[in-house]
Each structure stands twice: as structure tokens, then as C-alpha cells.
PDB file of N, CA and C in Angstrom:
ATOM      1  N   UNK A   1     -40.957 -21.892  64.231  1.00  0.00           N
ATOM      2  CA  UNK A   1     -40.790 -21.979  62.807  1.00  0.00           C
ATOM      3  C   UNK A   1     -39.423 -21.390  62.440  1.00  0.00           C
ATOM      4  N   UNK A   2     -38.818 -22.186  61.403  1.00  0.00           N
ATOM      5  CA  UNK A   2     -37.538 -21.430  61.168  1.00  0.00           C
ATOM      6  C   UNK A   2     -37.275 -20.585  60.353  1.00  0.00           C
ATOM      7  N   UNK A   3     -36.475 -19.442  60.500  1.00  0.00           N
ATOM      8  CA  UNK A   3     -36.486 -17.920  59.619  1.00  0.00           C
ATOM      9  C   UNK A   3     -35.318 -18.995  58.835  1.00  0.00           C
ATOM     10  N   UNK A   4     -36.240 -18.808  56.962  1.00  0.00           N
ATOM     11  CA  UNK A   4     -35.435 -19.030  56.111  1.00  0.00           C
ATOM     12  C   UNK A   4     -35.078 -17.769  55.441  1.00  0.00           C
ATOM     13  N   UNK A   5     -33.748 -17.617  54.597  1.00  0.00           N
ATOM     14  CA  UNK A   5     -33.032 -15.980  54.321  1.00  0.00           C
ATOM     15  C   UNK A   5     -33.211 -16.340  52.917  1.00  0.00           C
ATOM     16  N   UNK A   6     -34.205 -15.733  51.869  1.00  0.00           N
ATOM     17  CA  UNK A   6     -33.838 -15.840  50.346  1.00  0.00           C
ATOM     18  C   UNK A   6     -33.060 -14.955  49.665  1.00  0.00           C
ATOM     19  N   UNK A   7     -32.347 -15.554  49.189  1.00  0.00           N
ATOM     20  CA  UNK A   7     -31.391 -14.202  48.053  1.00  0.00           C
ATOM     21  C   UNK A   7     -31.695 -14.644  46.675  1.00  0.00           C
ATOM     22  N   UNK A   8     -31.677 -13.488  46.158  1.00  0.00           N
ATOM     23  CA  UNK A   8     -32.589 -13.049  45.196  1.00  0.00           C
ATOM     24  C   UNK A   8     -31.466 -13.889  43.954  1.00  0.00           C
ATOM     25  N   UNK A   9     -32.043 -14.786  43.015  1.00  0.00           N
ATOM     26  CA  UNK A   9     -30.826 -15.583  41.789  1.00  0.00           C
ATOM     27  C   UNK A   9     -30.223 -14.361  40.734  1.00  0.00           C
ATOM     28  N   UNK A  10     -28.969 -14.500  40.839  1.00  0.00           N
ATOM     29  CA  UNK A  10     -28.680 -13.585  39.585  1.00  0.00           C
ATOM     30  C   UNK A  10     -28.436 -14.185  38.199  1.00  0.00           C
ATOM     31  N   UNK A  11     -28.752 -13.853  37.189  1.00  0.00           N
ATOM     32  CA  UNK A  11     -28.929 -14.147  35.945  1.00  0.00           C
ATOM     33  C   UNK A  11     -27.531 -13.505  35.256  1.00  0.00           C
ATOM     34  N   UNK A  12     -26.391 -14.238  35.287  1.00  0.00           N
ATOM     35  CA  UNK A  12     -25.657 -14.295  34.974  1.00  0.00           C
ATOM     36  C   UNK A  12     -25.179 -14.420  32.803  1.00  0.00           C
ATOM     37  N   UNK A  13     -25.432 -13.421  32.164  1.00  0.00           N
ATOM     38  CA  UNK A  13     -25.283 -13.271  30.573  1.00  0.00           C
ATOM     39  C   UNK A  13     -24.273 -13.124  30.483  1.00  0.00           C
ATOM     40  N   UNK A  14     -23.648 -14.012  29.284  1.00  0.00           N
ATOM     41  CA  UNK A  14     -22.201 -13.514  28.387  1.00  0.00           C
ATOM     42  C   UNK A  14     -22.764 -12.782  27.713  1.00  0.00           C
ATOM     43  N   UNK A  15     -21.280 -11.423  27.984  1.00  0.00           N
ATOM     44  CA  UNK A  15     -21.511 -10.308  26.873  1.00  0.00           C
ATOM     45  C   UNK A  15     -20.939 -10.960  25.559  1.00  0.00           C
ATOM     46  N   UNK A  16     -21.573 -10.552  24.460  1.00  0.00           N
ATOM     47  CA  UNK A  16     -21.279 -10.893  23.420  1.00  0.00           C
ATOM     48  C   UNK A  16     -21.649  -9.322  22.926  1.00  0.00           C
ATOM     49  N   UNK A  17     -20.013 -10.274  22.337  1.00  0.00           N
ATOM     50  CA  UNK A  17     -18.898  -8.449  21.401  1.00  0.00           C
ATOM     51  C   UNK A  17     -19.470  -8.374  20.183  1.00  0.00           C
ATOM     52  N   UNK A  18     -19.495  -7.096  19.587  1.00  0.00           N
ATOM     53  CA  UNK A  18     -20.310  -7.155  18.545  1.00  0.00           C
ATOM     54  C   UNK A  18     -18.629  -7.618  17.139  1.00  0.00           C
ATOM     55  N   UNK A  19     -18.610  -8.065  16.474  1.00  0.00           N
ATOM     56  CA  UNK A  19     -17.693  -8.650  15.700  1.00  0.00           C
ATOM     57  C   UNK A  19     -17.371  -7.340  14.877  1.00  0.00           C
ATOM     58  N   UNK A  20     -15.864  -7.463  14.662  1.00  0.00           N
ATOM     59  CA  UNK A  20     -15.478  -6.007  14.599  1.00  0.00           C
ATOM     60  C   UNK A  20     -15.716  -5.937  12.996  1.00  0.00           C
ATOM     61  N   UNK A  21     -15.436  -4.848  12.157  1.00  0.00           N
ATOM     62  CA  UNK A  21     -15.863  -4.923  10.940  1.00  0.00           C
ATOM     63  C   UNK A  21     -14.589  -3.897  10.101  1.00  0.00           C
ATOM     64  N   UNK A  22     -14.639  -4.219   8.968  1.00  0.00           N
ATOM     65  CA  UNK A  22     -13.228  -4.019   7.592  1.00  0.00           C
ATOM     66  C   UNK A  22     -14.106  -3.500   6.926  1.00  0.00           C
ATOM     67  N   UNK A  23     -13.266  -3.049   6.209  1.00  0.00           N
ATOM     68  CA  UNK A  23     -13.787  -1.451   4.873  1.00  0.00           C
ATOM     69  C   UNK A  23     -13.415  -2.803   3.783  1.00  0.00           C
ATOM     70  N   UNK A  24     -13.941  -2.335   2.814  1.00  0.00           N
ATOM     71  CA  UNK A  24     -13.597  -2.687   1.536  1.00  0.00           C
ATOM     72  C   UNK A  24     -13.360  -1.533   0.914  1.00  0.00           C
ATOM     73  N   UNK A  25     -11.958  -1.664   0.111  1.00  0.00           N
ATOM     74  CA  UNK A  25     -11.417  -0.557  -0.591  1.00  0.00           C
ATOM     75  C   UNK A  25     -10.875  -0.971  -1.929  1.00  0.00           C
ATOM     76  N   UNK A  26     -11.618   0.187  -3.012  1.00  0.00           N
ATOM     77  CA  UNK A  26     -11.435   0.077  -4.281  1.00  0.00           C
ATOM     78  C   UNK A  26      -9.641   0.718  -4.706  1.00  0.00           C
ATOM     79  N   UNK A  27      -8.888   0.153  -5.128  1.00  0.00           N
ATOM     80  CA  UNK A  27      -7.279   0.402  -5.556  1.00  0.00           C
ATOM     81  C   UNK A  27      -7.697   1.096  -6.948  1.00  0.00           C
ATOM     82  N   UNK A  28      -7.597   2.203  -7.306  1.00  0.00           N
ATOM     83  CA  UNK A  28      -7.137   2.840  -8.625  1.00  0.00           C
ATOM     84  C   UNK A  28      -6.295   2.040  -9.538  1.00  0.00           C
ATOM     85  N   UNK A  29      -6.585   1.935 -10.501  1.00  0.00           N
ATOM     86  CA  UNK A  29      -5.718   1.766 -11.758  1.00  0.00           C
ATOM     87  C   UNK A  29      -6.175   2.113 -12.850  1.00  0.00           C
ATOM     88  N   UNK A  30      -5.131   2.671 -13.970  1.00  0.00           N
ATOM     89  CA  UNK A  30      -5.190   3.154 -14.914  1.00  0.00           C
ATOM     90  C   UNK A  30      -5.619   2.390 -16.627  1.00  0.00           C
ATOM     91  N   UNK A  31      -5.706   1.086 -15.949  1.00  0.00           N
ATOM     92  CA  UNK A  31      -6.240   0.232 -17.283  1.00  0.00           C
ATOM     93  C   UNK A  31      -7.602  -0.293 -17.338  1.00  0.00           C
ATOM     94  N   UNK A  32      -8.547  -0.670 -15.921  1.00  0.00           N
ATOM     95  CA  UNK A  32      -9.599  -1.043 -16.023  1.00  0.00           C
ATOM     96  C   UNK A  32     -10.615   0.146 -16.277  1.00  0.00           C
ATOM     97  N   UNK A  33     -11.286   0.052 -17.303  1.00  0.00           N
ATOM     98  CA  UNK A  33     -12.444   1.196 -17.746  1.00  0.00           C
ATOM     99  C   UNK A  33     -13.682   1.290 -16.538  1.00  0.00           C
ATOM    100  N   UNK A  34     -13.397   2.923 -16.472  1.00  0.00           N
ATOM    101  CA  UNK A  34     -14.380   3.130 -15.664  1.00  0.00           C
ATOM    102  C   UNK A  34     -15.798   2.555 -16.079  1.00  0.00           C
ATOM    103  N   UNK A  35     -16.121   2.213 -17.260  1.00  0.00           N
ATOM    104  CA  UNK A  35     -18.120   1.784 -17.485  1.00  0.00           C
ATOM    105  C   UNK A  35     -17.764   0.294 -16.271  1.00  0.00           C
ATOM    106  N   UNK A  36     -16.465  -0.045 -16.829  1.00  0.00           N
ATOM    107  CA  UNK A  36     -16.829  -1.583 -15.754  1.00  0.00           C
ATOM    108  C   UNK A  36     -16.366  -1.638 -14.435  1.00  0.00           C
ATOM    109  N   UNK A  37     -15.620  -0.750 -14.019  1.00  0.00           N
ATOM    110  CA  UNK A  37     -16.064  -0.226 -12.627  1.00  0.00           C
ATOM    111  C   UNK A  37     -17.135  -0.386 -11.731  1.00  0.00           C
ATOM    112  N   UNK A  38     -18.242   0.547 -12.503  1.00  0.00           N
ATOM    113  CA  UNK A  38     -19.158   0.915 -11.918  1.00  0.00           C
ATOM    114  C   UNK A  38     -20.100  -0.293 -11.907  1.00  0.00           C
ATOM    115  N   UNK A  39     -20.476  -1.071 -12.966  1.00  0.00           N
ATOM    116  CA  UNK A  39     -21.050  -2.441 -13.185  1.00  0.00           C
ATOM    117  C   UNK A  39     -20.340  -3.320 -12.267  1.00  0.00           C
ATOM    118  N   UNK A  40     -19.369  -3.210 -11.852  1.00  0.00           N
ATOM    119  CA  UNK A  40     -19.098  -4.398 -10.639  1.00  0.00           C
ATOM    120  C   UNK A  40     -19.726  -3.622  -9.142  1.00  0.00           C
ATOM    121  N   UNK A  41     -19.326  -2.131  -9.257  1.00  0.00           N
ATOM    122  CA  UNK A  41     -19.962  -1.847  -7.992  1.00  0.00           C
ATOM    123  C   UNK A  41     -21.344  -1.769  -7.763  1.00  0.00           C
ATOM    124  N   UNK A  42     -22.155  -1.767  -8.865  1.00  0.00           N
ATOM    125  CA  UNK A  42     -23.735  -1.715  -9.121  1.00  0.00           C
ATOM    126  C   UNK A  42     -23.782  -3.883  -8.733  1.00  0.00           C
ATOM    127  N   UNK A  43     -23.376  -4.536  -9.285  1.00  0.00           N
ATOM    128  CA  UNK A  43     -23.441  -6.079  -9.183  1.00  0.00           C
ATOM    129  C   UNK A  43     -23.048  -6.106  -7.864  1.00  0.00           C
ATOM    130  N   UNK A  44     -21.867  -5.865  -7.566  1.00  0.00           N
ATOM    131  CA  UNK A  44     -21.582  -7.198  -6.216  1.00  0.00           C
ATOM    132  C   UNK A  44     -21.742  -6.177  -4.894  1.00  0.00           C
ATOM    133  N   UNK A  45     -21.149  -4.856  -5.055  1.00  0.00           N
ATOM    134  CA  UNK A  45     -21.973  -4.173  -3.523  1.00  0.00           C
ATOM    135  C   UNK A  45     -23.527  -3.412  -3.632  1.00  0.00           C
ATOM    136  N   UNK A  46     -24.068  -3.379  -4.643  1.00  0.00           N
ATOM    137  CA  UNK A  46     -25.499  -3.124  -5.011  1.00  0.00           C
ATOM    138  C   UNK A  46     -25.638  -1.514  -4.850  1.00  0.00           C
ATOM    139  N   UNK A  47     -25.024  -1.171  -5.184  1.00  0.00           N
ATOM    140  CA  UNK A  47     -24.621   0.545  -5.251  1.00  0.00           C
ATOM    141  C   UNK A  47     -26.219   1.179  -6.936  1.00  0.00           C
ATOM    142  N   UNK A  48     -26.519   1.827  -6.455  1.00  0.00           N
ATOM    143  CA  UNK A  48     -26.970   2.777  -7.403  1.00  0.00           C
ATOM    144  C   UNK A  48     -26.203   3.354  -8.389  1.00  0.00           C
ATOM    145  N   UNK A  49     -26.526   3.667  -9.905  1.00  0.00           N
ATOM    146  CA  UNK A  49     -25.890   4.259 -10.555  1.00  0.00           C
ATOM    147  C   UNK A  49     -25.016   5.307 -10.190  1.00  0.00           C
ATOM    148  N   UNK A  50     -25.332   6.333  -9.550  1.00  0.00           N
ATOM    149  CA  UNK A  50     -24.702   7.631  -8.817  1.00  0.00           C
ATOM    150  C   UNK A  50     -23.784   7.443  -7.720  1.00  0.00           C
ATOM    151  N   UNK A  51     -23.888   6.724  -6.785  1.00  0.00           N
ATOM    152  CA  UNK A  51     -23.316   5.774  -6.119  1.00  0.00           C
ATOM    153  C   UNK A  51     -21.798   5.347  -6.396  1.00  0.00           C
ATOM    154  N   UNK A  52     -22.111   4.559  -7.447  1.00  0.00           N
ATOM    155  CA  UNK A  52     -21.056   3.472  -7.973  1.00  0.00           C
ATOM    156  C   UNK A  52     -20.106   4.595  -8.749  1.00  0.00           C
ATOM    157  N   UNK A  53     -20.463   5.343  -9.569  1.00  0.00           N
ATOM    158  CA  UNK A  53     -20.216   6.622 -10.189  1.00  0.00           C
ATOM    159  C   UNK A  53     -18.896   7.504  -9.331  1.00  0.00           C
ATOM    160  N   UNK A  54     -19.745   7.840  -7.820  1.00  0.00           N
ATOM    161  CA  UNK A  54     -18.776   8.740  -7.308  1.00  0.00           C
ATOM    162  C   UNK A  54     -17.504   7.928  -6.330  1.00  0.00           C
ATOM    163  N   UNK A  55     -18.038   6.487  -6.466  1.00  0.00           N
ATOM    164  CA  UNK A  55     -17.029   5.748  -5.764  1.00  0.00           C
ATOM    165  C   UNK A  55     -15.945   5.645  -6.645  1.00  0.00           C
ATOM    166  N   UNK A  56     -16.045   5.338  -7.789  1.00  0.00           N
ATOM    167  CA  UNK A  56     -15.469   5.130  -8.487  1.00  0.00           C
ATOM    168  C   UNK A  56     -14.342   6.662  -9.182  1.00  0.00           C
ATOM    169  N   UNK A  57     -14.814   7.849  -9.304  1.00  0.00           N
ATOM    170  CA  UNK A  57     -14.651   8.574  -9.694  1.00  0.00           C
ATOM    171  C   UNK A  57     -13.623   9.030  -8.288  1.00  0.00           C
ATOM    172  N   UNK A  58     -13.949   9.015  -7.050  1.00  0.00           N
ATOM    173  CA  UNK A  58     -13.091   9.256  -6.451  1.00  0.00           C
ATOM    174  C   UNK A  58     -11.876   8.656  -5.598  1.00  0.00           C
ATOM    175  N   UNK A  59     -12.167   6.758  -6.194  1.00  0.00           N
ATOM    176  CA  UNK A  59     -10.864   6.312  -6.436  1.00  0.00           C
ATOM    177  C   UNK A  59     -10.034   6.616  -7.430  1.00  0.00           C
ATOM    178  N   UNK A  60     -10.547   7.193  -8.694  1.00  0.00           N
ATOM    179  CA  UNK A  60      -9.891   7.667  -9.219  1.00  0.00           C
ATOM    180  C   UNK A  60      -9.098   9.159  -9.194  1.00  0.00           C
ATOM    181  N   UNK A  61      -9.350   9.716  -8.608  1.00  0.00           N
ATOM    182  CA  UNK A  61      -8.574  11.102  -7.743  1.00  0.00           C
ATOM    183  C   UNK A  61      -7.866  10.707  -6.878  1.00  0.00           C
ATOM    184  N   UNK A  62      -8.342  10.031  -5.909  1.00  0.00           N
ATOM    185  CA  UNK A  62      -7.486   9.944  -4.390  1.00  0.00           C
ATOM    186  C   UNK A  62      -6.813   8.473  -4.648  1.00  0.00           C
ATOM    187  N   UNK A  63      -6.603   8.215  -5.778  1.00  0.00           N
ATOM    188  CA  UNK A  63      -5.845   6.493  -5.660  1.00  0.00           C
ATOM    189  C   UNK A  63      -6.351   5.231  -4.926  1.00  0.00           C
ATOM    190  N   UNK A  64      -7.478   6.043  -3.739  1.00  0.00           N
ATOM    191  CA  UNK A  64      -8.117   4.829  -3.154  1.00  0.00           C
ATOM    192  C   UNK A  64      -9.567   5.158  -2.662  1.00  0.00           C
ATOM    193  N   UNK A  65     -10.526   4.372  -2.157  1.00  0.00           N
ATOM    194  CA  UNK A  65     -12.116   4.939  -1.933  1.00  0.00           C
ATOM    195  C   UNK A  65     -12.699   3.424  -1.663  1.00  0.00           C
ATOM    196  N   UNK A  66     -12.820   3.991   0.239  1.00  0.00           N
ATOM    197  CA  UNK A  66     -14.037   2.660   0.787  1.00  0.00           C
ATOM    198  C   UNK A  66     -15.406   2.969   0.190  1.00  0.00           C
ATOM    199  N   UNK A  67     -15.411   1.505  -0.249  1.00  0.00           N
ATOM    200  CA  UNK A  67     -16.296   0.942  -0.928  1.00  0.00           C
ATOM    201  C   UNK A  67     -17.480   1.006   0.102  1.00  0.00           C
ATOM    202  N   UNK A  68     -17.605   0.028   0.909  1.00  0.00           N
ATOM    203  CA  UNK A  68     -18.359  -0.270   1.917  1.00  0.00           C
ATOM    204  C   UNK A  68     -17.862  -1.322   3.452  1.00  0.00           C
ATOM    205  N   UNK A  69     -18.475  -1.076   4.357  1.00  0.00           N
ATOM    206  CA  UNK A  69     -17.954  -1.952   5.380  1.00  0.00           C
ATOM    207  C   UNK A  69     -18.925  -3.040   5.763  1.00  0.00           C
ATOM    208  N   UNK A  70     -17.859  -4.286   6.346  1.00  0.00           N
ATOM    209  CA  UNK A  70     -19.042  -5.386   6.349  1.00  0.00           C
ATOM    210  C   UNK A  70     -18.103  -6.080   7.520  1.00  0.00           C
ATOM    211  N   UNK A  71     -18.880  -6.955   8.224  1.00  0.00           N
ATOM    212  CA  UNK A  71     -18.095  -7.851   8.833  1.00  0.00           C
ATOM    213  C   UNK A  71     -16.841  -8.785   8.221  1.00  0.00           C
ATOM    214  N   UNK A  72     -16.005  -9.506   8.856  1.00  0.00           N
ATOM    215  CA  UNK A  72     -14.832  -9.839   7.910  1.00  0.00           C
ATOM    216  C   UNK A  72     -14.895 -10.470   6.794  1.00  0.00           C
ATOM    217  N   UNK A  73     -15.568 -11.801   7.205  1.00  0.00           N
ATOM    218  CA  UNK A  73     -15.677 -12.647   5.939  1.00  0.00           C
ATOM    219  C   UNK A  73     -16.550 -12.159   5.011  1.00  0.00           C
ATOM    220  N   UNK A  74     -17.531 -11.403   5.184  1.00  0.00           N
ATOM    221  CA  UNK A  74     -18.584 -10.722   3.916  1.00  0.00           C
ATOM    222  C   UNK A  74     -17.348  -9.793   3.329  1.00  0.00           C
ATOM    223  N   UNK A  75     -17.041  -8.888   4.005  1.00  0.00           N
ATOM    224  CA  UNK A  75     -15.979  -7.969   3.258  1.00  0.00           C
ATOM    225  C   UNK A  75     -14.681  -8.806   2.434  1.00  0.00           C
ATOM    226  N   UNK A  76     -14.325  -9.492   3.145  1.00  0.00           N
ATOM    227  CA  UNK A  76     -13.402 -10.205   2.314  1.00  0.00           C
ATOM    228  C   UNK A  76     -13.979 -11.149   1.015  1.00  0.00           C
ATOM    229  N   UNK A  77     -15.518 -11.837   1.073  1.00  0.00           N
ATOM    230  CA  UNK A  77     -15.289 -12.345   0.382  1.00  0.00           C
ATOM    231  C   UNK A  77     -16.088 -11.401  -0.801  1.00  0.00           C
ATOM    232  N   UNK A  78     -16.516 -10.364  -0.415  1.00  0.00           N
ATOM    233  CA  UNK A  78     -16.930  -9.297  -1.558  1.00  0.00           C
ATOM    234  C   UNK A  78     -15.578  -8.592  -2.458  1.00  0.00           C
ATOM    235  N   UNK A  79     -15.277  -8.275  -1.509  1.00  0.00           N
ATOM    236  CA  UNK A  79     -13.703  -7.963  -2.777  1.00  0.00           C
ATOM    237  C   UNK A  79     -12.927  -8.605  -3.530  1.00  0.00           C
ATOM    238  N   UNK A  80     -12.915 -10.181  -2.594  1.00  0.00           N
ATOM    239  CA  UNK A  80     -12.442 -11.118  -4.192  1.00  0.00           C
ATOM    240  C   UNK A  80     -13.016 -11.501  -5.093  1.00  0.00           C
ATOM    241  N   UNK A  81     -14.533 -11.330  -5.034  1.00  0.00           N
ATOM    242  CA  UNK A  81     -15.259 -11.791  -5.969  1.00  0.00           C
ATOM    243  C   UNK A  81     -15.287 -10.446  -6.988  1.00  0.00           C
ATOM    244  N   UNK A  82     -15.113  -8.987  -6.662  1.00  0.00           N
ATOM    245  CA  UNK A  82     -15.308  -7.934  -7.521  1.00  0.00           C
ATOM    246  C   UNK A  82     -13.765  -8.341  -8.212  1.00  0.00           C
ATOM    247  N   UNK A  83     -12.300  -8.555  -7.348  1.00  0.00           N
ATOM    248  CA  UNK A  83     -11.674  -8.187  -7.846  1.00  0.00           C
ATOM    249  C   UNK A  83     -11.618  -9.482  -8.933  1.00  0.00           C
ATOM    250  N   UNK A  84     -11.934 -10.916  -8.911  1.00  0.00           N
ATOM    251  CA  UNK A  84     -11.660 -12.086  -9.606  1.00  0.00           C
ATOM    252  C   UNK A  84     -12.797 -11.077 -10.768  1.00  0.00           C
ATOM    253  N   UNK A  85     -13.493 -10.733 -10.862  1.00  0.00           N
ATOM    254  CA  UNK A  85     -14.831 -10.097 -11.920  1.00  0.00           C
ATOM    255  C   UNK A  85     -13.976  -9.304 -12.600  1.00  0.00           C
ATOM    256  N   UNK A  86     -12.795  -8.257 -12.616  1.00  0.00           N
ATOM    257  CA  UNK A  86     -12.229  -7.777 -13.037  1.00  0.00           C
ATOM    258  C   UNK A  86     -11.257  -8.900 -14.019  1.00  0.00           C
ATOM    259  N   UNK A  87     -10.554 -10.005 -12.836  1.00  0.00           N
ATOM    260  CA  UNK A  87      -9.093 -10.573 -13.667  1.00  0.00           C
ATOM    261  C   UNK A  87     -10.042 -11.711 -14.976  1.00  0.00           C
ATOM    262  N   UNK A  88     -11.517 -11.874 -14.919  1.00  0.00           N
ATOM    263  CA  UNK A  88     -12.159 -12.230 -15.916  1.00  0.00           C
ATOM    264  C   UNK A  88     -11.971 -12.045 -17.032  1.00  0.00           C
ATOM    265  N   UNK A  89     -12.111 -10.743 -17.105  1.00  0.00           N
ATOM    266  CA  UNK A  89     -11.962  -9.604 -18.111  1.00  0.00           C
ATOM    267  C   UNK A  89     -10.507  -9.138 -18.634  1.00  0.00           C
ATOM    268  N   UNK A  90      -9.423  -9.703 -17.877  1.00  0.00           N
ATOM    269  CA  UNK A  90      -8.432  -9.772 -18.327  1.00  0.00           C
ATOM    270  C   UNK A  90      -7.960  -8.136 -17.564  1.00  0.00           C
ATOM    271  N   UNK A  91      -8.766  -7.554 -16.716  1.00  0.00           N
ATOM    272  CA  UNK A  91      -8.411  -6.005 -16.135  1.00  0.00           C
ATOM    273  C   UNK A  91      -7.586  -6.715 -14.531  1.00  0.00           C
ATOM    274  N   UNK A  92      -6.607  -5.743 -14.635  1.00  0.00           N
ATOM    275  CA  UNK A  92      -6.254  -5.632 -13.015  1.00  0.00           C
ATOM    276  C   UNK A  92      -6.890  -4.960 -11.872  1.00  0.00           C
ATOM    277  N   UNK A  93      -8.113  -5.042 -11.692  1.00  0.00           N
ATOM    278  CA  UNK A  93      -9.250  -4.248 -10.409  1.00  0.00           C
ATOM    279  C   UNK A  93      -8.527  -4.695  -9.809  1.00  0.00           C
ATOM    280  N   UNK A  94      -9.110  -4.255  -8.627  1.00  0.00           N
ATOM    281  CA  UNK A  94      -8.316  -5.144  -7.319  1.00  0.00           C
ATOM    282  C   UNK A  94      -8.812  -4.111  -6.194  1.00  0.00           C
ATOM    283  N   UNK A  95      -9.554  -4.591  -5.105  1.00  0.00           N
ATOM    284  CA  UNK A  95     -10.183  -4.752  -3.962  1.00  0.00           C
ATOM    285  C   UNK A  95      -9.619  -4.914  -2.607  1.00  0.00           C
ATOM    286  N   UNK A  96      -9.682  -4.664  -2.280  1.00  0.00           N
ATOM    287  CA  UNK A  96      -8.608  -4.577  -0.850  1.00  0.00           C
ATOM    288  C   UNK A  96      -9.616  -4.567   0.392  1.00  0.00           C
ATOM    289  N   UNK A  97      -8.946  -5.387   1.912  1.00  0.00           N
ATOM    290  CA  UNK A  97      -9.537  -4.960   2.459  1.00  0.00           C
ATOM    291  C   UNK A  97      -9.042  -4.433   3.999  1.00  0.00           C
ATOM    292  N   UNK A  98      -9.422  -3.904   5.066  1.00  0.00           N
ATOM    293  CA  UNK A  98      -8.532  -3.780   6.226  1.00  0.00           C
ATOM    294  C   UNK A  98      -9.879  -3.460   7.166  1.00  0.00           C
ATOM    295  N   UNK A  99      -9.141  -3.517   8.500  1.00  0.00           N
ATOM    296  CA  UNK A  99     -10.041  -3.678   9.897  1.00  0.00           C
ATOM    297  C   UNK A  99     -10.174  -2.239  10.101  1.00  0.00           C
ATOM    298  N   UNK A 100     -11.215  -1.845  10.453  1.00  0.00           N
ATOM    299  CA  UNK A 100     -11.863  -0.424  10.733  1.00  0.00           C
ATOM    300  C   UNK A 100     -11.344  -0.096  12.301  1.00  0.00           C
ATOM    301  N   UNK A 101     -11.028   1.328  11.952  1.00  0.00           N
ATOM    302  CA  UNK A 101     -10.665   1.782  13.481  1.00  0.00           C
ATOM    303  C   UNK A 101     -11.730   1.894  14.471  1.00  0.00           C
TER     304      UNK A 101
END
């Protein structure tokens, strides 16, 4: 009888990278009123009153304050939609976004 040799199959997986992810960042300015601030950050990133409050309050100290992080296209397309919600209103908001370290 003939000695057959089995080797054992390897199961060969692509790693799949987890997709890197961007901050969304609120820009300070001195003309859009803080009440509507906070109503865009309560609407489009779903922030709590208190929340939206200290985001807001401490873009206004430090000139700038991540909002939240999301994968690219969610982050990107969350900040143009807060910041277009602002140029509605005739305010200069404006939303920014960049790739997380």
C-alpha cells in the first residue's frame, strides 16, 4: 500500500486595514451666535445640550475644538453640511476637517 503524506491546507485571509479616520473641527468666529452653534451641533453631530455647549464654548477660547471623529467621507460630509447650515443663515461657520494621528 502506498504511504500517502497529507499537509495540512492553509487558509490564507486578506488583512483588511481598518480605514483610517479625520476629526471634524469646529473654526471659531466672531459673528455666528453661539444659540446657533449649538443647534447645528445638537442637529447634525447629535451632541446633547451640554455637549454641544462645551464644544462650542471651547472653540470659542482655543479658536478651534474637535467636534467628533468619523471615517473620511462621514466626517467630511458632516462638516459641509454643518458648515452649508451656517452659510444658510447668511453666518460664516465653517467646519474643517483633517486625518487623525
Amino acid at each position: 500500500m502506498p504511504e500517502t503524506v497529507l499537509k495540512p491546507r492553509t487558509k490564507t485571509q486578506p488583512k483588511t486595514e481598518r480605514p483610517k479616520l479625520y476629526k471634524v473641527i469646529l473654526v471659531n468666529d466672531d459673528f455666528t451666535p453661539r444659540e446657533f452653534v449649538v443647534t447645528v451641533l445638537k442637529g447634525e453631530f447629535k451632541l446633547s445640550e451640554d455637549q454641544a455647549h462645551r464644544v462650542m464654548i471651547t472653540a470659542h477660547t482655543r479658536g478651534v475644538c474637535v467636534v467628533a471623529v468619523f471615517t473620511r467621507d462621514v466626517a467630511e460630509t458632516k462638516a459641509a453640511r454643518a458648515t452649508d447650515a451656517g452659510k444658510a443663515k447668511g453666518y460664516p461657520l465653517l467646519f474643517t476637517t483633517e486625518p487623525e494621528e
